[in-house]
PDB file of N, CA and C in Angstrom:
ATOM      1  N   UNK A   1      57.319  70.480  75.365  1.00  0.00           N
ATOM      2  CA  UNK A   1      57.780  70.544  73.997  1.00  0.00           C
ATOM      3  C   UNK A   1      57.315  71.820  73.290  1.00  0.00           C
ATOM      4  N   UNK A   2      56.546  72.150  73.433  1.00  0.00           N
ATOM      5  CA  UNK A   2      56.053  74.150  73.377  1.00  0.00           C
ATOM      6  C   UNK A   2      57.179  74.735  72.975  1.00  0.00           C
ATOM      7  N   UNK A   3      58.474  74.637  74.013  1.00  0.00           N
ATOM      8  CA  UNK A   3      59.291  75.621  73.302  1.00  0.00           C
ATOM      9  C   UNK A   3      60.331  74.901  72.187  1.00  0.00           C
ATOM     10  N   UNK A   4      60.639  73.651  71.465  1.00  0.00           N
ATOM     11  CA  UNK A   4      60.923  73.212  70.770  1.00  0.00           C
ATOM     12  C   UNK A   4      60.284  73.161  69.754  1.00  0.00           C
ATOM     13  N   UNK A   5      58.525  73.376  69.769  1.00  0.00           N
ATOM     14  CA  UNK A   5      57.631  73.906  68.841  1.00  0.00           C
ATOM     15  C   UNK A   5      58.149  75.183  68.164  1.00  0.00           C
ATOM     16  N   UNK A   6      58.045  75.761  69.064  1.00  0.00           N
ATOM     17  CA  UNK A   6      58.013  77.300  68.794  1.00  0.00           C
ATOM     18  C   UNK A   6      59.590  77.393  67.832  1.00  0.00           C
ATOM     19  N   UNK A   7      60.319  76.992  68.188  1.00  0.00           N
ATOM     20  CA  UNK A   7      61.782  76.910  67.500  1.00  0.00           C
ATOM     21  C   UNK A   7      61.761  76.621  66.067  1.00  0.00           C
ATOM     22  N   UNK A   8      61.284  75.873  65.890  1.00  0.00           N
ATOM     23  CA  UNK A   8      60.779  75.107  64.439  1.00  0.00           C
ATOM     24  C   UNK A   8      59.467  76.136  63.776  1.00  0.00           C
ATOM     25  N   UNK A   9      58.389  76.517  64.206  1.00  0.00           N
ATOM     26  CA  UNK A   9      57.576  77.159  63.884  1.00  0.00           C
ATOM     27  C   UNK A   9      58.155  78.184  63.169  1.00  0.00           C
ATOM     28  N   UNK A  10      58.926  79.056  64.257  1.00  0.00           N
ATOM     29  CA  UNK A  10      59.367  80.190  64.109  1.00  0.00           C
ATOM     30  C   UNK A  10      61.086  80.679  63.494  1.00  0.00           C
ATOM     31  N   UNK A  11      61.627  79.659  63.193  1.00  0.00           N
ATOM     32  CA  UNK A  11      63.225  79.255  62.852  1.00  0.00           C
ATOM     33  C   UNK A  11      63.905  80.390  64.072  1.00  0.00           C
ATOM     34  N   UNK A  12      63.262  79.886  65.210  1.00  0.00           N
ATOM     35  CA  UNK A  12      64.389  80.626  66.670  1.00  0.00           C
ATOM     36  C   UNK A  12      65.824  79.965  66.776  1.00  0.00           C
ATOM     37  N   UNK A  13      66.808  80.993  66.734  1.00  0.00           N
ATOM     38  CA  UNK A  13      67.975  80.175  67.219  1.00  0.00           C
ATOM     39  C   UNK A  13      68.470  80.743  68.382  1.00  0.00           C
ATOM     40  N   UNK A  14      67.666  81.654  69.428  1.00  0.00           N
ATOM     41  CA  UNK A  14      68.128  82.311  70.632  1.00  0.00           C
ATOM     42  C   UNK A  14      67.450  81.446  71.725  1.00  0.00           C
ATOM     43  N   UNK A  15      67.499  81.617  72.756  1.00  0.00           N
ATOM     44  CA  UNK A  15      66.842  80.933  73.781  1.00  0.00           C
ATOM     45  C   UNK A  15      67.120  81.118  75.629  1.00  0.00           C
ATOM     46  N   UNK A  16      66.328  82.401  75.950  1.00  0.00           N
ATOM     47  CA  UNK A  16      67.034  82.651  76.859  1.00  0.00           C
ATOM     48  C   UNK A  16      65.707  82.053  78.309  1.00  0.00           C
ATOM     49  N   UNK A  17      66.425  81.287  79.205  1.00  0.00           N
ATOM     50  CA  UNK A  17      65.996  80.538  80.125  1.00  0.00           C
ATOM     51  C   UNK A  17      66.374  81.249  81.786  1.00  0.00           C
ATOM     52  N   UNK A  18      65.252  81.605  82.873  1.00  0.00           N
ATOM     53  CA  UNK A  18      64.777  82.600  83.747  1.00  0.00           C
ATOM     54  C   UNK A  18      65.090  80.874  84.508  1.00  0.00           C
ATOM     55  N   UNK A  19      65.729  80.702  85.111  1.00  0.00           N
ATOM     56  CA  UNK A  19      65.808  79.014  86.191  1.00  0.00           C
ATOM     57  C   UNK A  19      66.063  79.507  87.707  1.00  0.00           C
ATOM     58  N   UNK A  20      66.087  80.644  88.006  1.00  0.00           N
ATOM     59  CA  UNK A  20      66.923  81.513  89.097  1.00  0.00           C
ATOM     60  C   UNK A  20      65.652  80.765  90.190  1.00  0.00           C
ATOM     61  N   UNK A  21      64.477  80.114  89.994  1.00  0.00           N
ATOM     62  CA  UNK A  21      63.599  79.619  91.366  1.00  0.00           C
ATOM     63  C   UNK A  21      63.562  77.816  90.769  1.00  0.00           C
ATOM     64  N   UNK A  22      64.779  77.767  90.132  1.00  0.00           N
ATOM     65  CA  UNK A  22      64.782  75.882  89.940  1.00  0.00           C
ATOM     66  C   UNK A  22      66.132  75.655  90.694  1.00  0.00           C
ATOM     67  N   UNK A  23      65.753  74.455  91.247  1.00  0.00           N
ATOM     68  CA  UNK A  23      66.365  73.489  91.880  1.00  0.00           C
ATOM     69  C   UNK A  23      67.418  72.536  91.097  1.00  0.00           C
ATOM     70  N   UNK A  24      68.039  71.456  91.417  1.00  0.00           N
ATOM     71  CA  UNK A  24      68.728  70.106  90.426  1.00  0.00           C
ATOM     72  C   UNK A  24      67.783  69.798  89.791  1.00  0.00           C
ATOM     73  N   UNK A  25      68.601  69.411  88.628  1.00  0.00           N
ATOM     74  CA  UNK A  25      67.521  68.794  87.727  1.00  0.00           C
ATOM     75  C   UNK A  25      67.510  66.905  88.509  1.00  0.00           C
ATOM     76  N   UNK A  26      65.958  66.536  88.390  1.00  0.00           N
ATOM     77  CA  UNK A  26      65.941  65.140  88.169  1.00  0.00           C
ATOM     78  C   UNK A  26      66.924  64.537  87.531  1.00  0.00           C
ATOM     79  N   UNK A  27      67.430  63.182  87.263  1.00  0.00           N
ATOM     80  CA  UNK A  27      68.270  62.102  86.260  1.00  0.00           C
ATOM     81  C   UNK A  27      67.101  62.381  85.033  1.00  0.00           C
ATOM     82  N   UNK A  28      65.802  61.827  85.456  1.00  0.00           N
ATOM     83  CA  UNK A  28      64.886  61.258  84.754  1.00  0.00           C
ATOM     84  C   UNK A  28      64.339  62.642  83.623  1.00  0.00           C
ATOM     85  N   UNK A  29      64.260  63.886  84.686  1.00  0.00           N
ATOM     86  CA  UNK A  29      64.314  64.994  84.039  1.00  0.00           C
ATOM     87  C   UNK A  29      65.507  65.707  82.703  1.00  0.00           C
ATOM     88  N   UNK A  30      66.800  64.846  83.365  1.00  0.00           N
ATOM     89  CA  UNK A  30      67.918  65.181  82.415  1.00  0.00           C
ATOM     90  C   UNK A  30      67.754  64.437  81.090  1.00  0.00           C
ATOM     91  N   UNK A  31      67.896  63.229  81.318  1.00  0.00           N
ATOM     92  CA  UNK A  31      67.562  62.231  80.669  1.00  0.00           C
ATOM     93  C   UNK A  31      66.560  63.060  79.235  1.00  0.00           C
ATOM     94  N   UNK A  32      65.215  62.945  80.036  1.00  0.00           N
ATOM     95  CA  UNK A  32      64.328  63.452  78.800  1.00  0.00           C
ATOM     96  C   UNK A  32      64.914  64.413  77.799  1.00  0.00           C
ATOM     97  N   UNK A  33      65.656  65.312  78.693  1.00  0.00           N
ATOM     98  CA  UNK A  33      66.115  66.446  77.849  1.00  0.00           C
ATOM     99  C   UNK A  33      66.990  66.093  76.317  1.00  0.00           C
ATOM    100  N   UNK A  34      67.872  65.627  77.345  1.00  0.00           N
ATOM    101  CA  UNK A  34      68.888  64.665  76.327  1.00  0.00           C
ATOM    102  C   UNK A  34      68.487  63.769  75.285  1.00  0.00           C
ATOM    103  N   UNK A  35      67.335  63.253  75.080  1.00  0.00           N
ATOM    104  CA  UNK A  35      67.412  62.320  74.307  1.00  0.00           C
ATOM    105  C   UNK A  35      65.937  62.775  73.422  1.00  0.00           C
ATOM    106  N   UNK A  36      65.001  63.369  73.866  1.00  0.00           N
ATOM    107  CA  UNK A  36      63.742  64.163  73.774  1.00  0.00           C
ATOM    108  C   UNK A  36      64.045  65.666  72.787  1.00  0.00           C
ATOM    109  N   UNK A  37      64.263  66.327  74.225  1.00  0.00           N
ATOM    110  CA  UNK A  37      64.201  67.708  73.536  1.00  0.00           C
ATOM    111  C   UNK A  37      65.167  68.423  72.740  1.00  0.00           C
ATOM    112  N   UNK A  38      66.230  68.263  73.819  1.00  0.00           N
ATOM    113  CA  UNK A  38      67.883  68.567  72.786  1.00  0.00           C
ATOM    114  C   UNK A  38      67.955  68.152  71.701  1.00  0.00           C
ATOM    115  N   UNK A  39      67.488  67.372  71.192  1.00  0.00           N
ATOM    116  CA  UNK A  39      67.960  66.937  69.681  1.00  0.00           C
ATOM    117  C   UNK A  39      67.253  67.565  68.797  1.00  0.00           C
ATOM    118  N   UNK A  40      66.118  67.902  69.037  1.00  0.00           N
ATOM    119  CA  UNK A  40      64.298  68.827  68.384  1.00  0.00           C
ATOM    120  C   UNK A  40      65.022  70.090  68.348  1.00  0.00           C
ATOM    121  N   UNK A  41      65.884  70.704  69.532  1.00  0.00           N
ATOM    122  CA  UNK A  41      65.749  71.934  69.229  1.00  0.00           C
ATOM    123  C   UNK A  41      66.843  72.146  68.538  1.00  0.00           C
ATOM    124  N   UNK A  42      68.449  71.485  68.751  1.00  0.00           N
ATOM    125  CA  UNK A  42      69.306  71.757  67.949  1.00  0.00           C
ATOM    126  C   UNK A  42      69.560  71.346  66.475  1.00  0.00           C
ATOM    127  N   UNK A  43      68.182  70.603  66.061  1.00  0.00           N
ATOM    128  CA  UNK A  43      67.926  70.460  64.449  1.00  0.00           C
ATOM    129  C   UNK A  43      66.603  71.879  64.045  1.00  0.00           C
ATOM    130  N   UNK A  44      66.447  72.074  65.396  1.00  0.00           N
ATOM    131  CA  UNK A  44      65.979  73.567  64.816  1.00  0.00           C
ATOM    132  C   UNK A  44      66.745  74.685  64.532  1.00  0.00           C
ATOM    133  N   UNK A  45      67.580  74.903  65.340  1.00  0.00           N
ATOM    134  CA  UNK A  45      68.840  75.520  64.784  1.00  0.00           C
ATOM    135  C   UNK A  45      69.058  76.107  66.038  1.00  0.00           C
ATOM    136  N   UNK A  46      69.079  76.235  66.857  1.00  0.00           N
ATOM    137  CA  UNK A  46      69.469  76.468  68.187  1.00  0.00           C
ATOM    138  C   UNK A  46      71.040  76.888  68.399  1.00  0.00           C
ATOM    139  N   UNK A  47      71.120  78.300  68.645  1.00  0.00           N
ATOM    140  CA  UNK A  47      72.830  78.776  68.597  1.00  0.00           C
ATOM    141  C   UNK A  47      73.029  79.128  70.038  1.00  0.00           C
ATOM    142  N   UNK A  48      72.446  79.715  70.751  1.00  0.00           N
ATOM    143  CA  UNK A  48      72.656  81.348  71.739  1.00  0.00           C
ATOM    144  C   UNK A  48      71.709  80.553  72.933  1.00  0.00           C
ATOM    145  N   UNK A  49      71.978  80.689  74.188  1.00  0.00           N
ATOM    146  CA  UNK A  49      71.107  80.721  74.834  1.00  0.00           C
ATOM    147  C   UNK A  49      71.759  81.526  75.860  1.00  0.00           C
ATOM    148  N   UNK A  50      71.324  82.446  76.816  1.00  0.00           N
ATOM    149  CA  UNK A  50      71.127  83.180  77.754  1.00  0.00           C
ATOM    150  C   UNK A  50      70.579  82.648  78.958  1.00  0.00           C
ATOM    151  N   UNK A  51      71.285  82.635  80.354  1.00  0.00           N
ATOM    152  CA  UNK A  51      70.727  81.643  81.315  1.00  0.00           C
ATOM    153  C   UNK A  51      70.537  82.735  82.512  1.00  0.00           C
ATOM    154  N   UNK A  52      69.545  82.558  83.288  1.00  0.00           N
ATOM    155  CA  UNK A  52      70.002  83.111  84.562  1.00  0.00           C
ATOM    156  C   UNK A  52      69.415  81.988  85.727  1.00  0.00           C
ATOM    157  N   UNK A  53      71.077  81.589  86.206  1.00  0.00           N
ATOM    158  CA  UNK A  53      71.013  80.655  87.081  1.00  0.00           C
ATOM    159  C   UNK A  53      70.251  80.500  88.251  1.00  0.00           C
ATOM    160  N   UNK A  54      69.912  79.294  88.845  1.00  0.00           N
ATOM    161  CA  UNK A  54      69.049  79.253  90.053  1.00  0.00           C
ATOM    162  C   UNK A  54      69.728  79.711  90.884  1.00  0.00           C
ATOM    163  N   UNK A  55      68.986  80.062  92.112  1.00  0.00           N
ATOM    164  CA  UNK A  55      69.878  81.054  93.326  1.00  0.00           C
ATOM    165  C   UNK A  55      70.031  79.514  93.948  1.00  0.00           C
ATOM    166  N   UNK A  56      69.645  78.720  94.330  1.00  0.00           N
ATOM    167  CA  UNK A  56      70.275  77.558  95.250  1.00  0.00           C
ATOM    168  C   UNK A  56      71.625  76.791  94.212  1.00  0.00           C
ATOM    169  N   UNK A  57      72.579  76.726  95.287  1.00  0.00           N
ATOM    170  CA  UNK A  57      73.430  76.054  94.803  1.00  0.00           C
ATOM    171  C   UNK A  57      73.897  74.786  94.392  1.00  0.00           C
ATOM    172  N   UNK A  58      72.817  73.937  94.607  1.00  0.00           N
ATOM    173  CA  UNK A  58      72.462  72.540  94.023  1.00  0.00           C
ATOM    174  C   UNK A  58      71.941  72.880  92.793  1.00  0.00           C
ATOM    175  N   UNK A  59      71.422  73.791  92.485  1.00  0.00           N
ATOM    176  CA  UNK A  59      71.027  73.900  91.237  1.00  0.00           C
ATOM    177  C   UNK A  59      71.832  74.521  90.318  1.00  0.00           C
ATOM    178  N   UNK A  60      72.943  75.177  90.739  1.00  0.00           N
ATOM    179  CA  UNK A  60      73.682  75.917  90.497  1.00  0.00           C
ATOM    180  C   UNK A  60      74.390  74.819  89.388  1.00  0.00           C
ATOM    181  N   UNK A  61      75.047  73.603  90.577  1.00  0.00           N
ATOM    182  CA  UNK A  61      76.090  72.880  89.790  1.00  0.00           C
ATOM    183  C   UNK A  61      75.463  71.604  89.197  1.00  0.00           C
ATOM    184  N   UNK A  62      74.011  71.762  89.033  1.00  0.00           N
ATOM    185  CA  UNK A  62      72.851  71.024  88.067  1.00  0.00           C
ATOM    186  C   UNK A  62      73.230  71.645  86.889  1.00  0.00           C
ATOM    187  N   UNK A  63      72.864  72.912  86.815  1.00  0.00           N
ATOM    188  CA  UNK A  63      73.075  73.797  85.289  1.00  0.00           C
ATOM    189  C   UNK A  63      74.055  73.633  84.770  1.00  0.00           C
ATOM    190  N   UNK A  64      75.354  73.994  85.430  1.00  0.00           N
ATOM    191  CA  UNK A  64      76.351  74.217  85.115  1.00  0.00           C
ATOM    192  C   UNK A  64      77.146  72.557  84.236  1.00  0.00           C
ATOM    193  N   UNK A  65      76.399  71.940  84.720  1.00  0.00           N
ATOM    194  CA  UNK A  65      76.929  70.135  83.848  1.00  0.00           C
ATOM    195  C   UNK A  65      76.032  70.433  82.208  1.00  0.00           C
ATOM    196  N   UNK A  66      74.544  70.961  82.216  1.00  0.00           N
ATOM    197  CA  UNK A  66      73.769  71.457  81.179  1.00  0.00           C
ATOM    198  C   UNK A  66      74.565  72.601  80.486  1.00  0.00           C
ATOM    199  N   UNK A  67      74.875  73.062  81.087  1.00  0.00           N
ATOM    200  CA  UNK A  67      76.096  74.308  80.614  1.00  0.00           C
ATOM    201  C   UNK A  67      77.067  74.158  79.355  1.00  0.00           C
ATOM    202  N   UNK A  68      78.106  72.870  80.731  1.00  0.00           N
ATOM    203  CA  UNK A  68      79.229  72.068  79.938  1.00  0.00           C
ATOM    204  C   UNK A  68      78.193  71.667  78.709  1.00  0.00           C
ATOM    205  N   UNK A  69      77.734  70.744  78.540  1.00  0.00           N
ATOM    206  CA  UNK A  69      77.419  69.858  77.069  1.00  0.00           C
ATOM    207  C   UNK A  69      76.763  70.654  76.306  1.00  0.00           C
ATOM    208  N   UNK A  70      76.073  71.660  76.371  1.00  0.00           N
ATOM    209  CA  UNK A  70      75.407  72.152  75.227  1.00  0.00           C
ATOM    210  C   UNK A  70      76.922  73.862  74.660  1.00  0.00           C
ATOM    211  N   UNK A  71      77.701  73.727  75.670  1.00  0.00           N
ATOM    212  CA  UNK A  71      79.046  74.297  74.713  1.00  0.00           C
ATOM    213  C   UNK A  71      79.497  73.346  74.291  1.00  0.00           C
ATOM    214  N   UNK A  72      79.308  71.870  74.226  1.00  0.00           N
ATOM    215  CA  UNK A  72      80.077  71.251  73.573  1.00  0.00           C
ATOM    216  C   UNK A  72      79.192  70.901  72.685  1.00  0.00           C
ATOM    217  N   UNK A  73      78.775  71.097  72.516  1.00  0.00           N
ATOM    218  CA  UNK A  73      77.425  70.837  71.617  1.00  0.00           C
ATOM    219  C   UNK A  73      77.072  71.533  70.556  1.00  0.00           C
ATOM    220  N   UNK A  74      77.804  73.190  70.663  1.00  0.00           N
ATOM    221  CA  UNK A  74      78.663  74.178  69.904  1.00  0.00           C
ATOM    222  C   UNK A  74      77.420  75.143  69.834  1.00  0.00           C
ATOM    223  N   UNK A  75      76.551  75.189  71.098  1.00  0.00           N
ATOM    224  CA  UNK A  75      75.708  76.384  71.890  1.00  0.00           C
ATOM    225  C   UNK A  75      76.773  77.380  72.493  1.00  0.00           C
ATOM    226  N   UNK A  76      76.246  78.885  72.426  1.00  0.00           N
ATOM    227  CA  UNK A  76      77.189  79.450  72.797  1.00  0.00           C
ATOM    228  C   UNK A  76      76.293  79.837  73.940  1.00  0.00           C
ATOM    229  N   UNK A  77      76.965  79.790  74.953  1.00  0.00           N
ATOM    230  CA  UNK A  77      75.830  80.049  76.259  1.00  0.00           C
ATOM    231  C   UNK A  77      76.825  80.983  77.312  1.00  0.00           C
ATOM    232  N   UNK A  78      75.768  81.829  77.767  1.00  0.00           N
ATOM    233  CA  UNK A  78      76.100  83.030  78.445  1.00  0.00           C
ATOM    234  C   UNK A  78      75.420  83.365  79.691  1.00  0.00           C
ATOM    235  N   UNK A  79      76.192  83.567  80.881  1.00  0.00           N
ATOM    236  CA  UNK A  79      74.969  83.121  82.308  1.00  0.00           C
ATOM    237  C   UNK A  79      74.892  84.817  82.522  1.00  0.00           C
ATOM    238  N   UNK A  80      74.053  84.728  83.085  1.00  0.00           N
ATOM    239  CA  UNK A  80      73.927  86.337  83.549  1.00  0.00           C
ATOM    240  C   UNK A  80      72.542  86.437  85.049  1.00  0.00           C
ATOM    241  N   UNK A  81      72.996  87.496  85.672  1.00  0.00           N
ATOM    242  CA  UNK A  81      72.082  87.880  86.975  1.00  0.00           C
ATOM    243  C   UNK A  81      71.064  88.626  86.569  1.00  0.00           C
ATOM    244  N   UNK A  82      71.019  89.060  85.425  1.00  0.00           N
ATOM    245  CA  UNK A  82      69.529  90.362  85.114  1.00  0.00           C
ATOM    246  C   UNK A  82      68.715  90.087  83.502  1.00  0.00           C
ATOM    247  N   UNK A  83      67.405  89.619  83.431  1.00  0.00           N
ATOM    248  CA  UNK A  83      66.654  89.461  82.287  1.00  0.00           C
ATOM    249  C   UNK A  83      67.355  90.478  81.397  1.00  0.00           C
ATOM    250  N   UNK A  84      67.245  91.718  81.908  1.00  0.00           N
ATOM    251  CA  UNK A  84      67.526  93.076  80.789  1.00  0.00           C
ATOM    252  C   UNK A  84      68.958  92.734  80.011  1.00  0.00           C
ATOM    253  N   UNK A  85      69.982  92.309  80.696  1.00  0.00           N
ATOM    254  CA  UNK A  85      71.415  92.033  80.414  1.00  0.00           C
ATOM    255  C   UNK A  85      71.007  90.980  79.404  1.00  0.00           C
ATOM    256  N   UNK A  86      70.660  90.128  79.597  1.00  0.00           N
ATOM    257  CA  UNK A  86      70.491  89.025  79.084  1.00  0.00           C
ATOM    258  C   UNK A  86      69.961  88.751  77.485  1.00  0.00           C
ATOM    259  N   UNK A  87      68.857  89.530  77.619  1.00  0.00           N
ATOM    260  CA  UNK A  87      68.172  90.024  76.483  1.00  0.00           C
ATOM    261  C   UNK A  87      68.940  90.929  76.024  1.00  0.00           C
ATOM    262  N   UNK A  88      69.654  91.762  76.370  1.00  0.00           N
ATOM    263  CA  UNK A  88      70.654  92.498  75.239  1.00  0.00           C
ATOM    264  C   UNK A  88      71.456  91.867  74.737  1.00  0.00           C
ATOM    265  N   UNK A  89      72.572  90.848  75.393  1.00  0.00           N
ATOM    266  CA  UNK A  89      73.166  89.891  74.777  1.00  0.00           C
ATOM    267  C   UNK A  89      72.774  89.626  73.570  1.00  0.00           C
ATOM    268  N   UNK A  90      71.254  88.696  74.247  1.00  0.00           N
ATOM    269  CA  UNK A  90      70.791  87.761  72.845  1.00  0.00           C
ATOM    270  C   UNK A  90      70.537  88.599  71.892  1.00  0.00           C
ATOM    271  N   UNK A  91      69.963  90.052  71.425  1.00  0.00           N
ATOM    272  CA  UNK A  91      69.883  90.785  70.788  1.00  0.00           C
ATOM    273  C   UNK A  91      70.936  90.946  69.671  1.00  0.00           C
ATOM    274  N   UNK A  92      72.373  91.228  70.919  1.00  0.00           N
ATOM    275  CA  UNK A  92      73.445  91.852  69.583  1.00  0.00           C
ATOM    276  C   UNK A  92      73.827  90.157  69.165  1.00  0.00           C
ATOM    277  N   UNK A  93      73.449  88.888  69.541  1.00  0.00           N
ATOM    278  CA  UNK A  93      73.801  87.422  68.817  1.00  0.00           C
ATOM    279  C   UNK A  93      73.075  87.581  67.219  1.00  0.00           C
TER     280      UNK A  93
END
């Protein structure tokens, strides 16, 4: 919860996430997210996030369901292969 802290602390609405050495997410792991953290951070104001996907492809089409709902969720989310790219994105957001 650290970085849902920090969101609120700091009124962050960017959020760019390095997952490129994660695997599928758990149910139990999703779950939390969903009902736990997602809600903390998008009443923090949460717009932008910047992803760079896991290199295994189970994890790939883990994210990519996290992907779907938080654009529907009216996150504007942007995948990218390089921190530097990424962080420029979130910059000109």
């Amino acid at each position: 919860m650290s970085g849902a802290a920090a969101f609120e602390k700091h009124h962050c609405v960017k959020w760019l996430s390095d997952d490129r050495n994660n695997s599928a997410l758990l149910p139990d792991d999703m779950e939390w997210a969903q009902t736990q953290w997602e809600p903390r951070i998008l009443k923090a104001g949460w717009k932008y996030w910047a992803l760079l996907l896991p290199e295994k492809v189970v994890g790939q089409m883990s994210m990519n369901r996290v992907i779907k709902r938080s654009s529907e969720l009216g996150i504007k989310v942007q995948v990218f292969s390089d921190t530097t790219e990424a962080l420029r994105w979130l910059e000109q957001q």
